[in-house]
C-alpha atoms as a PDB file:
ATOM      1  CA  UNK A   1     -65.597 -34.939 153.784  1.00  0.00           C
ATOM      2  CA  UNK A   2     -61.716 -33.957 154.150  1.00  0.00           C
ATOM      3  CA  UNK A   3     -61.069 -36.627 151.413  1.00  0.00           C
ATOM      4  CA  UNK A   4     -63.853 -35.373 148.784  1.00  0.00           C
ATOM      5  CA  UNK A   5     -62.163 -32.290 149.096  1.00  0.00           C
ATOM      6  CA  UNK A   6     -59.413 -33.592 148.038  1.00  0.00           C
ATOM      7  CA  UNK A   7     -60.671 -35.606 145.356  1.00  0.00           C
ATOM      8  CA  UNK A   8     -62.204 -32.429 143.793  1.00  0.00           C
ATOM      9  CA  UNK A   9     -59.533 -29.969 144.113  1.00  0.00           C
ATOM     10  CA  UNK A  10     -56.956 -33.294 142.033  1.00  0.00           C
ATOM     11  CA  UNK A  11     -59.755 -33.567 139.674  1.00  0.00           C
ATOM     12  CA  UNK A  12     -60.074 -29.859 139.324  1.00  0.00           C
ATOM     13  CA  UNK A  13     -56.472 -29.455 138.532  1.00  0.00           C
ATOM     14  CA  UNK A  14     -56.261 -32.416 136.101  1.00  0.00           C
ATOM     15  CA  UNK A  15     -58.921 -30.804 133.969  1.00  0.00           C
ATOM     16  CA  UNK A  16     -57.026 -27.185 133.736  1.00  0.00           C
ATOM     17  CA  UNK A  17     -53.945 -29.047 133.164  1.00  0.00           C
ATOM     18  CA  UNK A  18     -55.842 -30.869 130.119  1.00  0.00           C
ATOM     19  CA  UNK A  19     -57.633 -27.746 129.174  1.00  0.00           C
ATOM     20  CA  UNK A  20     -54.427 -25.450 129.246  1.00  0.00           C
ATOM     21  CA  UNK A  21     -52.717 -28.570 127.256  1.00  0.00           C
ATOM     22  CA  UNK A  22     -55.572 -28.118 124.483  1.00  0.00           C
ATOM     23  CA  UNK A  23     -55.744 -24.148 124.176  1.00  0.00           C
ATOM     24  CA  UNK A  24     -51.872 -25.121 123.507  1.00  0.00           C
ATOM     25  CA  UNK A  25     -52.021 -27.217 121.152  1.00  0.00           C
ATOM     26  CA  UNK A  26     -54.907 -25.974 119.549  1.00  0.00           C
ATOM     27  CA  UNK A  27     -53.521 -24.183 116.352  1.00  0.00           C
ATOM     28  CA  UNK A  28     -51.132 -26.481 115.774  1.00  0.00           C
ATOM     29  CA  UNK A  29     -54.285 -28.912 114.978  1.00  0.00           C
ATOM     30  CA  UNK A  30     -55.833 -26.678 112.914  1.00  0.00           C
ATOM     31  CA  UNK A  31     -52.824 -25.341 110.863  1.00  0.00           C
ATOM     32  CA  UNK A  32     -52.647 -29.249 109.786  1.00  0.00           C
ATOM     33  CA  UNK A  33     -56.104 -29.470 109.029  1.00  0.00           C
ATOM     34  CA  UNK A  34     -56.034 -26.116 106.284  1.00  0.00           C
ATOM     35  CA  UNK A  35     -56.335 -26.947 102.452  1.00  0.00           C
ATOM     36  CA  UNK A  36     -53.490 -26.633 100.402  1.00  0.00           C
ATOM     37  CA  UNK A  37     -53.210 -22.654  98.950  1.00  0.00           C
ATOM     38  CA  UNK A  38     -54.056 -21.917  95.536  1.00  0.00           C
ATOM     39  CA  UNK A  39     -53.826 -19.052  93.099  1.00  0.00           C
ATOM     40  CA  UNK A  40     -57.201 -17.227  95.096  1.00  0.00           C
ATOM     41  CA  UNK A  41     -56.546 -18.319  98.865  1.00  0.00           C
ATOM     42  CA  UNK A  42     -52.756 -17.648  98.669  1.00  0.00           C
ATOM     43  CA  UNK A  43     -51.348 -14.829 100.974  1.00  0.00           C
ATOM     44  CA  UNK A  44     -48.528 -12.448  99.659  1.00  0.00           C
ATOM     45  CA  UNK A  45     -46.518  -9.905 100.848  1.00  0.00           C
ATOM     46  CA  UNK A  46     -45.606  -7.118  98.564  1.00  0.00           C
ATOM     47  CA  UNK A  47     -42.239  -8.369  96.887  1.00  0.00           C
ATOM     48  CA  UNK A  48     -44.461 -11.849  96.189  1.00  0.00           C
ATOM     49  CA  UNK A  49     -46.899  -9.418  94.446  1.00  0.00           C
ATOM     50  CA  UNK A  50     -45.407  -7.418  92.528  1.00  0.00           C
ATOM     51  CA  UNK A  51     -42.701 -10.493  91.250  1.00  0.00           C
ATOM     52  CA  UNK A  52     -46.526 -11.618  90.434  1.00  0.00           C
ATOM     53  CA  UNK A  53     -47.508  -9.035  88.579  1.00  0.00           C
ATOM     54  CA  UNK A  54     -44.014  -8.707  86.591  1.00  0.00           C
ATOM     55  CA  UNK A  55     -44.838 -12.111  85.545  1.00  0.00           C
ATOM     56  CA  UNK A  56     -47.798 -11.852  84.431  1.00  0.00           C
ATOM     57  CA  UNK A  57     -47.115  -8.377  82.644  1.00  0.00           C
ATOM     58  CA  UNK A  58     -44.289 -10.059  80.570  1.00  0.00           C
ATOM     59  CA  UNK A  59     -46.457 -13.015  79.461  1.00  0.00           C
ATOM     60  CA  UNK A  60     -49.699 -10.826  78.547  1.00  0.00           C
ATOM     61  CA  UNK A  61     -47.479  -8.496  76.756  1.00  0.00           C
ATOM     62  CA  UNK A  62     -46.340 -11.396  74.372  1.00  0.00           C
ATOM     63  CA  UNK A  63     -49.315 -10.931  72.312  1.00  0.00           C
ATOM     64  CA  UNK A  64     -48.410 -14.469  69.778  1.00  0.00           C
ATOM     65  CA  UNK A  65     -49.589 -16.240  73.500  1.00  0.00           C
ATOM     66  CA  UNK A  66     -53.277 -17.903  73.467  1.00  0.00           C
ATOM     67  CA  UNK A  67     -55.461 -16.635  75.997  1.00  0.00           C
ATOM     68  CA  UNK A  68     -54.914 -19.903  77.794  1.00  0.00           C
ATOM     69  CA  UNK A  69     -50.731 -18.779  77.855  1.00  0.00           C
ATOM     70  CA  UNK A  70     -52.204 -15.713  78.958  1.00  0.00           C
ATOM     71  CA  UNK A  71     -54.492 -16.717  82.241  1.00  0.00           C
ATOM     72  CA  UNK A  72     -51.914 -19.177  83.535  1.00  0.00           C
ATOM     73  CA  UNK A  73     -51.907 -19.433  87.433  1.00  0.00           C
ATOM     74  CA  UNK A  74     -48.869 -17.872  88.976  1.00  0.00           C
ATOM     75  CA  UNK A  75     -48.222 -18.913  92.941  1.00  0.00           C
ATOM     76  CA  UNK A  76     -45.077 -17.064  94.344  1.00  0.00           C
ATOM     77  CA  UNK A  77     -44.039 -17.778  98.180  1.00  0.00           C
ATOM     78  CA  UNK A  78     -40.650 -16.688  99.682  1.00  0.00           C
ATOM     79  CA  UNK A  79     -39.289 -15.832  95.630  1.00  0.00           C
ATOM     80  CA  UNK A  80     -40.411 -19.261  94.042  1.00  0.00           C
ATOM     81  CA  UNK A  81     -42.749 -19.088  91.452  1.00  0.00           C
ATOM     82  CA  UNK A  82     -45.176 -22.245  90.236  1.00  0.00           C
ATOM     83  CA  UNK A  83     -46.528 -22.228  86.888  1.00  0.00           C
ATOM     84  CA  UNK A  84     -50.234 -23.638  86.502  1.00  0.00           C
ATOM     85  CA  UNK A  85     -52.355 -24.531  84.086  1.00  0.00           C
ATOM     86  CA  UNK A  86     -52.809 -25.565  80.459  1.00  0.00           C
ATOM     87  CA  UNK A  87     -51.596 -23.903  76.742  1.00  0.00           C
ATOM     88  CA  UNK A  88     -51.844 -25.210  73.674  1.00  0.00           C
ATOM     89  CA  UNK A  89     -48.548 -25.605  72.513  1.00  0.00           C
ATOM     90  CA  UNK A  90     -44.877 -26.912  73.364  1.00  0.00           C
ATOM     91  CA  UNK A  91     -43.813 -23.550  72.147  1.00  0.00           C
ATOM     92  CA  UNK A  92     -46.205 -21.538  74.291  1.00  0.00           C
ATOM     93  CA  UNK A  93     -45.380 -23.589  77.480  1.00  0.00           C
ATOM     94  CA  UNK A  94     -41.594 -23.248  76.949  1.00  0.00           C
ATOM     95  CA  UNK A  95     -42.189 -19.079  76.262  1.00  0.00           C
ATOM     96  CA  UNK A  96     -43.953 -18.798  79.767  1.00  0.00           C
ATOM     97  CA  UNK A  97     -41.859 -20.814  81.405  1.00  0.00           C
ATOM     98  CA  UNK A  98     -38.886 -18.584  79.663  1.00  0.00           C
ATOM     99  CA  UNK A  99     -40.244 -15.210  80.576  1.00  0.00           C
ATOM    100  CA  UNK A 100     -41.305 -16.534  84.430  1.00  0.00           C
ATOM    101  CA  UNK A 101     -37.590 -17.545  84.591  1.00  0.00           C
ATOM    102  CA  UNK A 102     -36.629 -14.012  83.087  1.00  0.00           C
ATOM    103  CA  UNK A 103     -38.066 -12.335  85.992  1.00  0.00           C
ATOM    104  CA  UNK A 104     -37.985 -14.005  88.771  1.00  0.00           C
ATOM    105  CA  UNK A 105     -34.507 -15.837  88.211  1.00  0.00           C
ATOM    106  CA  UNK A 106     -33.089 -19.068  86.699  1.00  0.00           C
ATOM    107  CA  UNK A 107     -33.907 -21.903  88.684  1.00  0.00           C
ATOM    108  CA  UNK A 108     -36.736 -20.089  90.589  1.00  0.00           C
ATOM    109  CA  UNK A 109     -39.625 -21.258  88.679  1.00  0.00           C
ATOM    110  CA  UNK A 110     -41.246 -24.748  89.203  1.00  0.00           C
ATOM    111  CA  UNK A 111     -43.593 -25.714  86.139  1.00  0.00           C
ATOM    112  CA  UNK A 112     -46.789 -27.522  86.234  1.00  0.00           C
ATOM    113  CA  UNK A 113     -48.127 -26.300  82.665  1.00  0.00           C
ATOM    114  CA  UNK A 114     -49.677 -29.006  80.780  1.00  0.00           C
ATOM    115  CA  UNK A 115     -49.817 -28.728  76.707  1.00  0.00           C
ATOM    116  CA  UNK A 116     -53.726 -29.190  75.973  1.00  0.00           C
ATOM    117  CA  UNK A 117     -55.224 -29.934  72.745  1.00  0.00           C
ATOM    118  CA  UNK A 118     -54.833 -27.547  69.716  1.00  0.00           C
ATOM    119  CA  UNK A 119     -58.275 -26.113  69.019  1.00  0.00           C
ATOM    120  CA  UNK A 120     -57.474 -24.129  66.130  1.00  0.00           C
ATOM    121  CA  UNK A 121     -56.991 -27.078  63.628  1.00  0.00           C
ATOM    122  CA  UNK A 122     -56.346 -26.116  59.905  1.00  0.00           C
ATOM    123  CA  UNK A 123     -58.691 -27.141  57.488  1.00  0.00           C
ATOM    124  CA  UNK A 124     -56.910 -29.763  55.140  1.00  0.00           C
ATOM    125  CA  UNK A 125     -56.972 -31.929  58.201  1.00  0.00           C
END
């Protein structure tokens, strides 16, 4: 009976031991199991929004921009900015990347634009 006893109370505290171990390590699993961010499930504090928004204000105000120069994704985390998406031309892809770098600083902006297909072809073609 005395050895039962025993038994349970070793067993008892090898399963809190295991269970305090898991409540541990617990968000450390599931911070390595989350998606990587983008453009809607990215968190920002207010300087990462409003270096954002400067962004974006300077490249909608450069009205000879497409609409696709226009609704470019902008991620910013910790003052680095990454540049998303497609335009049409060299030229418009060089201008965003130009007025991201304006505002948030030289060397600051990481660009994954991609020059898409012209859609507005002339006609002698």
């Amino acid at each position: 009976m005395k050895s039962t006893i025993v038994c349970n109370a070793a067993l008892l505290s090898q399963l809190l031991a295991v269970s305090a171990g898991l409540t541990l390590a617990g968000p450390l699993f599931a911070q390595a199991n989350q998606p990587p961010q983008t453009a809607s499930t990215a968190t920002q504090n207010k300087d990462e929004r409003e270096l954002t928004q400067q962004i974006r204000k300077a490249i909608v105000s450069d009205k000879s921009l497409s609409s696709q120069a226009h609704n470019v994704k902008i991620l910013t985390k910790d003052g680095a900015v990454i540049l998303k998406g497609q335009v049409k031309t060299d030229d418009e892809k060089k201008a965003v990347e130009d007025k991201a770098s304006g505002v948030a600083g030289n060397g600051k902006v990481t660009s994954e634009l991609t020059v898409g297909p012209n859609t507005s072809k002339s006609k002698s073609e």
